[in-house]
N, C-alpha and C. Protein backbone atom coordinates (compact mmCIF):
# COMPACT_ATOMS: atom_id res chain seq x y z
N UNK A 1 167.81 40.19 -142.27
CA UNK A 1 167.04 40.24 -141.07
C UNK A 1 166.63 38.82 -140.70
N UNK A 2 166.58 38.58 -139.69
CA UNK A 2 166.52 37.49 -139.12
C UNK A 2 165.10 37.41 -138.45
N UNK A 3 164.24 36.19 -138.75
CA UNK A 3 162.47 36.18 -137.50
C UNK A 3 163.27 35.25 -136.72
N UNK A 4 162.82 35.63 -135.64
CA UNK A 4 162.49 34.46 -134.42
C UNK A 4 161.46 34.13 -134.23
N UNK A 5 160.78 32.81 -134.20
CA UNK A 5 159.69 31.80 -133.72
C UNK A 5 158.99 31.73 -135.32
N UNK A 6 158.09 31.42 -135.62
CA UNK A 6 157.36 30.70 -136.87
C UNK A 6 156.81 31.93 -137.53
N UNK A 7 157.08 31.56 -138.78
CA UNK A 7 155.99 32.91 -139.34
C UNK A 7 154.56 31.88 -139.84
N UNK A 8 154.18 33.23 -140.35
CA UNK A 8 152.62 32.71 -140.82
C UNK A 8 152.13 31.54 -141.62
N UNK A 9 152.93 31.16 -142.78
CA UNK A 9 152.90 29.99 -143.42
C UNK A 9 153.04 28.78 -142.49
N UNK A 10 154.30 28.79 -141.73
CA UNK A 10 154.31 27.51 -140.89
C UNK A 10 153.26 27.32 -140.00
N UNK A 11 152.67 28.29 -139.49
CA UNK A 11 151.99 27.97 -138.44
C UNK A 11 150.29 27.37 -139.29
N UNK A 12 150.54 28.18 -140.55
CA UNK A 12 149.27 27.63 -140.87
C UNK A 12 148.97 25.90 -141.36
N UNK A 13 150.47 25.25 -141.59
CA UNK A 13 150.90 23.99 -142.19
C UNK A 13 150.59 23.37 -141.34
N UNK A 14 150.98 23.71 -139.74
CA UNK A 14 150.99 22.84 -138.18
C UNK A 14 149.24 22.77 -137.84
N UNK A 15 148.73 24.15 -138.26
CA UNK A 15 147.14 23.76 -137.97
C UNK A 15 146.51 22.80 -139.01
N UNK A 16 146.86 23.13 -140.25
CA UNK A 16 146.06 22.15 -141.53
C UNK A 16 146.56 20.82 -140.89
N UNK A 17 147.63 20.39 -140.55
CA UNK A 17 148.21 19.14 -140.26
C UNK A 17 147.07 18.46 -139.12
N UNK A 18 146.93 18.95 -138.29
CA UNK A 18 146.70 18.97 -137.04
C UNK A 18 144.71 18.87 -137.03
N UNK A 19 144.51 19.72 -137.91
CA UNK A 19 143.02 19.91 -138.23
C UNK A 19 143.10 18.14 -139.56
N UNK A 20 143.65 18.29 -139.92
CA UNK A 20 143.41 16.91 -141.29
C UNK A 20 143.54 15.68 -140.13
N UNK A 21 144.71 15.59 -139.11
CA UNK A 21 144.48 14.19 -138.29
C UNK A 21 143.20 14.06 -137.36
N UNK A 22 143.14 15.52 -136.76
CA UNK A 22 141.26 15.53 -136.17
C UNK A 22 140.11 15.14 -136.56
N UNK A 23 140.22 15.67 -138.40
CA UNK A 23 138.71 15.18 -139.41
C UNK A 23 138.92 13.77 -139.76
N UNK A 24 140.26 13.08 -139.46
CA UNK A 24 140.60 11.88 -139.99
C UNK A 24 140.03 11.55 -138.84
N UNK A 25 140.49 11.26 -137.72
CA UNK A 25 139.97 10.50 -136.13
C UNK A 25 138.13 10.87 -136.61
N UNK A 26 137.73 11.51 -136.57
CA UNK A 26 136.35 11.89 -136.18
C UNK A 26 135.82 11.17 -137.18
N UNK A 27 135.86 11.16 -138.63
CA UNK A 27 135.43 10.38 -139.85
C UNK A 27 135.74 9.11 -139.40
N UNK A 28 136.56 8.40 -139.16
CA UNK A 28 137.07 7.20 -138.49
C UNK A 28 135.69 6.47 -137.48
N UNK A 29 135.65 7.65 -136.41
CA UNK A 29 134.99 7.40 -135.38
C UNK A 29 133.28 7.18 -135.60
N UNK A 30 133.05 8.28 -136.68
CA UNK A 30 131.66 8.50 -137.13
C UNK A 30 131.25 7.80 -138.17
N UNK A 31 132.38 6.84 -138.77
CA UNK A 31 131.46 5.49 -139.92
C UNK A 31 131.42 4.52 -138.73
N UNK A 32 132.05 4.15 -137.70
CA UNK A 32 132.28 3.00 -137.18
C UNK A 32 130.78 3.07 -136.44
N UNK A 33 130.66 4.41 -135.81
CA UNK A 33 128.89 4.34 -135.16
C UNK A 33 127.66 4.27 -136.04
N UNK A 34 128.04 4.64 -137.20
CA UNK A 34 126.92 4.75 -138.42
C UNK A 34 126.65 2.93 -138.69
N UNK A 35 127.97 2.06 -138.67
CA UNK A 35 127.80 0.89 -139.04
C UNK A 35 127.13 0.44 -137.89
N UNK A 36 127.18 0.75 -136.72
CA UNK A 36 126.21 0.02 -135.36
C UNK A 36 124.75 0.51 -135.66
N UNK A 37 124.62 2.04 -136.14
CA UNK A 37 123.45 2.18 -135.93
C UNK A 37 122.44 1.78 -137.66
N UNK A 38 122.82 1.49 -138.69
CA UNK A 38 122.34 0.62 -139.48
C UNK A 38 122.35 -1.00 -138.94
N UNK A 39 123.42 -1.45 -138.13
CA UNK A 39 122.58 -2.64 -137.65
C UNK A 39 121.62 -3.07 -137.02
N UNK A 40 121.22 -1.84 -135.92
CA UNK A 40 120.01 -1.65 -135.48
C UNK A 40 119.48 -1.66 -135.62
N UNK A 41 119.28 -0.59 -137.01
CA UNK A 41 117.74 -0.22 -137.59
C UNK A 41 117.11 -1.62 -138.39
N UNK A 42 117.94 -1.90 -138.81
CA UNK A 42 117.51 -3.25 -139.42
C UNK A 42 116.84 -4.45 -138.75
N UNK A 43 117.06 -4.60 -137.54
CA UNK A 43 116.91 -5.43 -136.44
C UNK A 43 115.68 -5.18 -135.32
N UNK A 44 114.60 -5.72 -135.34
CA UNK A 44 113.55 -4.95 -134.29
C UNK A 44 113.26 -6.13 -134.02
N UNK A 45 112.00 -6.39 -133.06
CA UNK A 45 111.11 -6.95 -132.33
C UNK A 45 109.70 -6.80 -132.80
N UNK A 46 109.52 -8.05 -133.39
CA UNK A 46 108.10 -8.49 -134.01
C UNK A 46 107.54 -8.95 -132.47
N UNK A 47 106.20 -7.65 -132.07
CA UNK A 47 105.65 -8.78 -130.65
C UNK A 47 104.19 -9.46 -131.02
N UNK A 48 104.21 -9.64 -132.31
CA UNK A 48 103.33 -10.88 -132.55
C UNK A 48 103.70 -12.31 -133.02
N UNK A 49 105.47 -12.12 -133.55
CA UNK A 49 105.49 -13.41 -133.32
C UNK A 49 106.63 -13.32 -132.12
N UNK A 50 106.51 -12.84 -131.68
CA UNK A 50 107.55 -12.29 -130.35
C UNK A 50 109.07 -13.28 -131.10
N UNK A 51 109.37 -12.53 -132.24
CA UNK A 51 110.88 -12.81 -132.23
C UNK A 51 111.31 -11.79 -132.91
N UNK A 52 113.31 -11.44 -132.92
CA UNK A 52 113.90 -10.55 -133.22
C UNK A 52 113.81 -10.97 -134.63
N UNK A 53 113.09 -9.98 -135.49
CA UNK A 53 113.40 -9.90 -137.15
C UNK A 53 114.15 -8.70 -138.10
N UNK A 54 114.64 -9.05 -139.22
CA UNK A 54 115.41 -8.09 -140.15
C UNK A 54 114.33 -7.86 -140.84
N UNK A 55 114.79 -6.52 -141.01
CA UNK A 55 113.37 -5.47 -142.42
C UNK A 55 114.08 -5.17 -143.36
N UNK A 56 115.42 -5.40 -143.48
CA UNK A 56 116.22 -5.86 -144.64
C UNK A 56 117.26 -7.04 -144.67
N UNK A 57 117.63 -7.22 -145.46
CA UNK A 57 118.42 -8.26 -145.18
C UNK A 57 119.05 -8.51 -147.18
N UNK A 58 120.33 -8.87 -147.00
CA UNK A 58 121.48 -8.85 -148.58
C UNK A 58 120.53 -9.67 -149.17
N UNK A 59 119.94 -11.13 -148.91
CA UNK A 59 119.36 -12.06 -150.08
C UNK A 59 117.80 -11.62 -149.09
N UNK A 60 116.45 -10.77 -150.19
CA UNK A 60 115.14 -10.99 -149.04
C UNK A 60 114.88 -12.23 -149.59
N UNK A 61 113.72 -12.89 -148.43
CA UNK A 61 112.80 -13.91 -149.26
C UNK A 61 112.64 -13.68 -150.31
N UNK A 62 112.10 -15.19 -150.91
CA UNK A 62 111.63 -14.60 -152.43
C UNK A 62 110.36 -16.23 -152.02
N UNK A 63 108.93 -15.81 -153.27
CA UNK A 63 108.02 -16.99 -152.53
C UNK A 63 108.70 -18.14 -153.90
N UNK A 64 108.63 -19.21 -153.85
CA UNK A 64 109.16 -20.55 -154.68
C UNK A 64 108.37 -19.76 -155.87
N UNK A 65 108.65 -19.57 -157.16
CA UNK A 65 108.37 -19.80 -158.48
C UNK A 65 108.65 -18.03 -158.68
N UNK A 66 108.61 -17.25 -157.95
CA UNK A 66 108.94 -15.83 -158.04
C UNK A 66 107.39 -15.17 -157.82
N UNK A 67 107.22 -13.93 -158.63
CA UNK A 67 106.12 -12.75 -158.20
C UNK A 67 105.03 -13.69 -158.87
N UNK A 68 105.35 -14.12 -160.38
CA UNK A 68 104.30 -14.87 -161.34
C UNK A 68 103.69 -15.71 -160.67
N UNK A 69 104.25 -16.61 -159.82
CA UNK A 69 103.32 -18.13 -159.03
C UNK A 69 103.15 -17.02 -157.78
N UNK A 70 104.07 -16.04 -156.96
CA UNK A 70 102.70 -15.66 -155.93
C UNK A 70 101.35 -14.93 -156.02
N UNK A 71 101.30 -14.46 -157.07
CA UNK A 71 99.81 -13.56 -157.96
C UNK A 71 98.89 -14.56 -158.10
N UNK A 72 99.91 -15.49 -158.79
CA UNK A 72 98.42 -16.84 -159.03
C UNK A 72 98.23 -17.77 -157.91
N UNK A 73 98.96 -18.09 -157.26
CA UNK A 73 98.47 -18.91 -155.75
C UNK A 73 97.62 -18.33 -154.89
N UNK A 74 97.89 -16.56 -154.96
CA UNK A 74 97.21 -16.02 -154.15
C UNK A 74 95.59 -16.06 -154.35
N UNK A 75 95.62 -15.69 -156.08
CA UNK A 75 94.19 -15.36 -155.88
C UNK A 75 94.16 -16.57 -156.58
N UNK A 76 94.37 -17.34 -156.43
CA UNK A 76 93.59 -19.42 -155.97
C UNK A 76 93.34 -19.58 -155.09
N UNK A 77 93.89 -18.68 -154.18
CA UNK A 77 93.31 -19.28 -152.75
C UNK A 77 91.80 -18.01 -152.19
N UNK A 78 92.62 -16.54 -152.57
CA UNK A 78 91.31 -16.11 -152.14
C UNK A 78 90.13 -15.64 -152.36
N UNK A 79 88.58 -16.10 -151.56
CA UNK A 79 87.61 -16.36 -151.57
C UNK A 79 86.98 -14.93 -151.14
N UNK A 80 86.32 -14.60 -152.09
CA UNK A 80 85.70 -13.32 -151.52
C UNK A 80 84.39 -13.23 -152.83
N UNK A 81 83.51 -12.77 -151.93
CA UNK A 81 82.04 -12.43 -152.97
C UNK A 81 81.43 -10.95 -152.66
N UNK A 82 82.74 -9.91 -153.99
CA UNK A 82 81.91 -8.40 -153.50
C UNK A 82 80.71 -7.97 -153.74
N UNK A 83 80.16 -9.05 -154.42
CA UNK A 83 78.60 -8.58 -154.38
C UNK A 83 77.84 -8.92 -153.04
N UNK A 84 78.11 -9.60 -152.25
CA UNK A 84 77.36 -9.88 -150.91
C UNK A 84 77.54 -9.18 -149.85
N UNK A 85 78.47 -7.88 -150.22
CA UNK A 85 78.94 -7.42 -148.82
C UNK A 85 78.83 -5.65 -149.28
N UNK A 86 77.67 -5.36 -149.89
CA UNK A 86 77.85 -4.16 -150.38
C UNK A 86 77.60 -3.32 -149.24
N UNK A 87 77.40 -3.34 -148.26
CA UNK A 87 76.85 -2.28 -147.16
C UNK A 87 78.69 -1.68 -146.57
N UNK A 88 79.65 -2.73 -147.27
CA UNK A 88 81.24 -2.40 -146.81
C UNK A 88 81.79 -1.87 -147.80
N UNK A 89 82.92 -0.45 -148.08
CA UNK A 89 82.90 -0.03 -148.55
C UNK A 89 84.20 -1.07 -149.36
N UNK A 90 83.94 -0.93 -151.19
CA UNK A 90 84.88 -1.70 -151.82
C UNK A 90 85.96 -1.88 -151.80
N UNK A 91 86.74 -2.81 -151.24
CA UNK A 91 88.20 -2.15 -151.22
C UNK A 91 88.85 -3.26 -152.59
N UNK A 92 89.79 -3.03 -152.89
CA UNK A 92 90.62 -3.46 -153.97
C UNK A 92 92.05 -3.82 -153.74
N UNK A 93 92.76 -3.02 -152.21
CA UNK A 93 93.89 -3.36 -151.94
C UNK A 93 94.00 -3.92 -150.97
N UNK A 94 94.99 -4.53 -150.70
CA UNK A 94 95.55 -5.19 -149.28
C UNK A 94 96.97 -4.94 -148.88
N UNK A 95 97.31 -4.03 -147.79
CA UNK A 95 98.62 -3.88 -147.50
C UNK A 95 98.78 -4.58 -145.59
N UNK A 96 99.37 -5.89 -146.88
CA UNK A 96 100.15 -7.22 -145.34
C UNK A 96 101.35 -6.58 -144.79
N UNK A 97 101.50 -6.94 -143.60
CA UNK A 97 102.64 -7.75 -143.01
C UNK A 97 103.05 -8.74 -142.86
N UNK A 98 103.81 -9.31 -142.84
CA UNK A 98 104.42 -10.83 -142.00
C UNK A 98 105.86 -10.98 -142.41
N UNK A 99 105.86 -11.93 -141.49
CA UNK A 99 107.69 -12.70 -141.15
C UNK A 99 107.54 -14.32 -141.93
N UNK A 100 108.83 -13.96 -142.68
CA UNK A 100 109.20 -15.12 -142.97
C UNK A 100 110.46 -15.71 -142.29
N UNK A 101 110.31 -16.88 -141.59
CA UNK A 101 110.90 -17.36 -140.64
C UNK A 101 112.23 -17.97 -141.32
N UNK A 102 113.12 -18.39 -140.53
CA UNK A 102 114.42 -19.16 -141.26
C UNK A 102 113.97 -20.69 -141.50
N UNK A 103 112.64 -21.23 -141.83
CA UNK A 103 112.92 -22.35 -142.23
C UNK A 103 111.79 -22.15 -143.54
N UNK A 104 111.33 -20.79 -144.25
CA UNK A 104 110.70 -20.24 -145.02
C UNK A 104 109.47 -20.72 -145.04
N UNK A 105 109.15 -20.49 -143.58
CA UNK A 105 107.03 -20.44 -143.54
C UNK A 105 106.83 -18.57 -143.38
N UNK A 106 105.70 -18.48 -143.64
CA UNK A 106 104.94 -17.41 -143.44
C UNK A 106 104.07 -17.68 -142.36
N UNK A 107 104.42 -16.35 -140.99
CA UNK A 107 104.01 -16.61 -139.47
C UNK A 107 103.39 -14.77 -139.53
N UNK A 108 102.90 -14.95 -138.93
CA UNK A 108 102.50 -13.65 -138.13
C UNK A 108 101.71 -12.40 -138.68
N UNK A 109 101.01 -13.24 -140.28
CA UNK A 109 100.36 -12.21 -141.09
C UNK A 109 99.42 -11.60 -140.76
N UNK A 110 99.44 -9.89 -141.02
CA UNK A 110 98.37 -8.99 -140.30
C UNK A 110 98.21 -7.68 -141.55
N UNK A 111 97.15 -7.35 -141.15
CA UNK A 111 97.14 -5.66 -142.10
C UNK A 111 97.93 -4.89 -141.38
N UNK A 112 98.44 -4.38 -142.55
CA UNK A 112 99.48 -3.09 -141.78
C UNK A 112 99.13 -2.28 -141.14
N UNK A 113 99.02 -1.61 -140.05
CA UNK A 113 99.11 -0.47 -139.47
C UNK A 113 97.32 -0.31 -138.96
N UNK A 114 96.76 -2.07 -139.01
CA UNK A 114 95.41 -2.11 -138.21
C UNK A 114 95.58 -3.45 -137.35
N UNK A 115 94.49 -3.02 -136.14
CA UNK A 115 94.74 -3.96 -135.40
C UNK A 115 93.47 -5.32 -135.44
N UNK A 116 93.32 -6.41 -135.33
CA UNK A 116 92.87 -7.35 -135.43
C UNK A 116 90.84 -6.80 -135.43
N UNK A 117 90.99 -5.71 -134.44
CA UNK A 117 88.85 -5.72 -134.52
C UNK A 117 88.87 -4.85 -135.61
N UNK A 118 90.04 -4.18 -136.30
CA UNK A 118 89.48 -3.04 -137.38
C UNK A 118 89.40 -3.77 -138.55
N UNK A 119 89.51 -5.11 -138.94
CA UNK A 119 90.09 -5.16 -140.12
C UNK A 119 88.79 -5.42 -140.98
N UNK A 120 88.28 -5.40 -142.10
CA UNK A 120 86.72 -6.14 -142.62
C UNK A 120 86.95 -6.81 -142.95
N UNK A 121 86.12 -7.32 -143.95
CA UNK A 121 85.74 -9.38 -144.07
C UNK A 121 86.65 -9.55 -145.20
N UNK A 122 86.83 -8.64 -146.34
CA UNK A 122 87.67 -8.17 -147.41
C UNK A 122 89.00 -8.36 -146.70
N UNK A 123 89.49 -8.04 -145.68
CA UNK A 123 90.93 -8.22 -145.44
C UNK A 123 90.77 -9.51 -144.73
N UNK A 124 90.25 -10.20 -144.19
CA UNK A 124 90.44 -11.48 -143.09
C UNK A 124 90.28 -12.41 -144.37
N UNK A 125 90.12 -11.91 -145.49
CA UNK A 125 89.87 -12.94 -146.80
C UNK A 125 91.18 -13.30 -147.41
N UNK A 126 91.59 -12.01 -147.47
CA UNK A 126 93.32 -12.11 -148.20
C UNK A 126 94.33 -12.46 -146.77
N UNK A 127 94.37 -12.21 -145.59
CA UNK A 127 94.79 -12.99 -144.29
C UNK A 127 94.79 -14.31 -144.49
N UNK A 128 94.08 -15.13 -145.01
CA UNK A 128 93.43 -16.62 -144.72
C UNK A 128 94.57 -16.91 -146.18
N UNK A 129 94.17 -16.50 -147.48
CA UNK A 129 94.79 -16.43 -148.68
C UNK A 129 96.45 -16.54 -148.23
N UNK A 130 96.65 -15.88 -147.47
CA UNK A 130 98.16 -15.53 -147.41
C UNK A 130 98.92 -16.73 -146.41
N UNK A 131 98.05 -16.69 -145.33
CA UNK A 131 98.75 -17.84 -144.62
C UNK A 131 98.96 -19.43 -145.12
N UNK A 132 97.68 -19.59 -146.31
CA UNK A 132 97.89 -20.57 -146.97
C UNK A 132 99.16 -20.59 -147.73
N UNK A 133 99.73 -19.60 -148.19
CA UNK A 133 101.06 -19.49 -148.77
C UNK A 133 102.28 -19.82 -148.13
N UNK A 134 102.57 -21.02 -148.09
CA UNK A 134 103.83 -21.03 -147.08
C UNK A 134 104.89 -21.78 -147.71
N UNK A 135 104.75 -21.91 -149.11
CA UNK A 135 106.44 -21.95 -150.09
C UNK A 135 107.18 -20.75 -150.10
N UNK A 136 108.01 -20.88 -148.95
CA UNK A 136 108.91 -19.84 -149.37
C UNK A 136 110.34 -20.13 -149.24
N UNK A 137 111.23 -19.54 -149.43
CA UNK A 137 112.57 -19.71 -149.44
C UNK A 137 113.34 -18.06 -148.34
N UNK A 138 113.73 -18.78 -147.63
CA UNK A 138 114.20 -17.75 -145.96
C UNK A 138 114.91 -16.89 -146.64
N UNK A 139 115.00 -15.83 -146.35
CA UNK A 139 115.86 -14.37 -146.32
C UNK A 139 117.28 -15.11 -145.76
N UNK A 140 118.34 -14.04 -146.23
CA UNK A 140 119.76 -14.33 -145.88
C UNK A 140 120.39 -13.06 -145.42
N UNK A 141 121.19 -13.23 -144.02
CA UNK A 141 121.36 -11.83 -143.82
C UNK A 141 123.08 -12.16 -143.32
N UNK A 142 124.16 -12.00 -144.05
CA UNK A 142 126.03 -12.19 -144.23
C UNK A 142 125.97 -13.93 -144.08
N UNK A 143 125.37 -14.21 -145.05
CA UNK A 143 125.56 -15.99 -145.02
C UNK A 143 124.04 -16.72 -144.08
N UNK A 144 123.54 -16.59 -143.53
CA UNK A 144 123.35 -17.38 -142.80
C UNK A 144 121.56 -17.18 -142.48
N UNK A 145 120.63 -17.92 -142.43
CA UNK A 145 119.15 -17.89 -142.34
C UNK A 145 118.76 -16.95 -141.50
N UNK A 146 117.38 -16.08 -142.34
CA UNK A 146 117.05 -14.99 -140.56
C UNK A 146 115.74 -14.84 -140.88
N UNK A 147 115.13 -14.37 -139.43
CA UNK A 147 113.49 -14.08 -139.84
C UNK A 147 113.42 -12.92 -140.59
N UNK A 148 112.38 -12.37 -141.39
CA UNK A 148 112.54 -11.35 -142.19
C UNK A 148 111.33 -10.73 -142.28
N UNK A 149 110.75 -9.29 -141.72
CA UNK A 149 109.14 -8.72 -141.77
C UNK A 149 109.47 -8.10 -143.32
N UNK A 150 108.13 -8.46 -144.01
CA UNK A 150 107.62 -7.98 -145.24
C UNK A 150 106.78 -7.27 -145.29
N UNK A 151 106.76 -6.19 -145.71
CA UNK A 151 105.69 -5.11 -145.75
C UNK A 151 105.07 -5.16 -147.02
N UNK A 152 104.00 -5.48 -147.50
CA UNK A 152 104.06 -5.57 -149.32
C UNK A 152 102.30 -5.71 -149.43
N UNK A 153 102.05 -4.54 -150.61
CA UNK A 153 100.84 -4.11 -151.23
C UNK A 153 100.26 -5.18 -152.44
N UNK A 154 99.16 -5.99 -151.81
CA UNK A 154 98.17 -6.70 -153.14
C UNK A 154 97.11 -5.76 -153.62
N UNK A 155 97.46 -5.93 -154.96
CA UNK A 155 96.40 -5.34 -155.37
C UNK A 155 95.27 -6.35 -156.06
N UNK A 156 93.86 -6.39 -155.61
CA UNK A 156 93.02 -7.44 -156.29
C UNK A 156 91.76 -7.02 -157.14
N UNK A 157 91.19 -7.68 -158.28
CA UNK A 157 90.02 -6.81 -159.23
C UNK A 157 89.28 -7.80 -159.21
């Protein structure tokens, strides 16, 4: 007996074929937008120091001597007397922001996620502390110098 036109196996070979070059194009298509939209995310607008900065980047800053000299520079520099300010409630942490620029200063330091009238005397203490810190060595983002926002928790006793 003889079929005319395709039986069932072939036709299912022509769809797998056909379906495998579709998931190939589309996988193709859908890393190439994934790689634009990780460049993005990485990339924002600091509008306090009104420039474009990376929130990651392959080499981050690092401050000159590593974590050990920024713990101790820091609290060399900051000045605070919690016994004089008891009517404010104690705080112990400090969570900064700032950009380290491509020629490795520290610009644009703020408390995270407060704005300049909220902050108390306890944070404008470690602010002052921090800006004095300006050994640093620039972030690197595929070779080449970039500004870089740091988000990062002091803890002080």
């Amino acid at each position: 007996m003889m079929t005319i036109g395709i039986n069932l196996s072939e036709l299912l070979s022509v769809i797998n074929k056909n379906n495998l070059i579709i998931f190939i194009m589309f996988c193709f298509c859908s890393c190439h937008s994934i790689k634009g939209q990780q460049e993005n995310n990485i990339i924002k607008y600091d509008s306090l120091t009104q420039q474009n900065v990376y929130t990651f980047v392959e080499k981050m800053p690092e401050y000159k001597g590593g974590e050990v000299n920024f713990i101790n520079d820091f609290s060399k520099y900051f000045q605070y007397d919690f016994s004089k300010n008891e009517d404010e409630v104690i705080q112990t942490r400090l969570q900064v922001q700032f950009v380290i620029d491509i020629k490795g200063h520290l610009i644009g330091a703020r408390i995270y996620n407060k704005n300049a009238k909220e902050i108390t005397n306890f944070e404008k203490a470690g602010l002052k502390a921090l800006n004095l810190m300006q050994d640093w060595q620039s972030g690197k983002h595929k070779g080449k110098s970039v500004n870089v926002l740091i988000t990062r928790t002091i803890h002080c006793k």
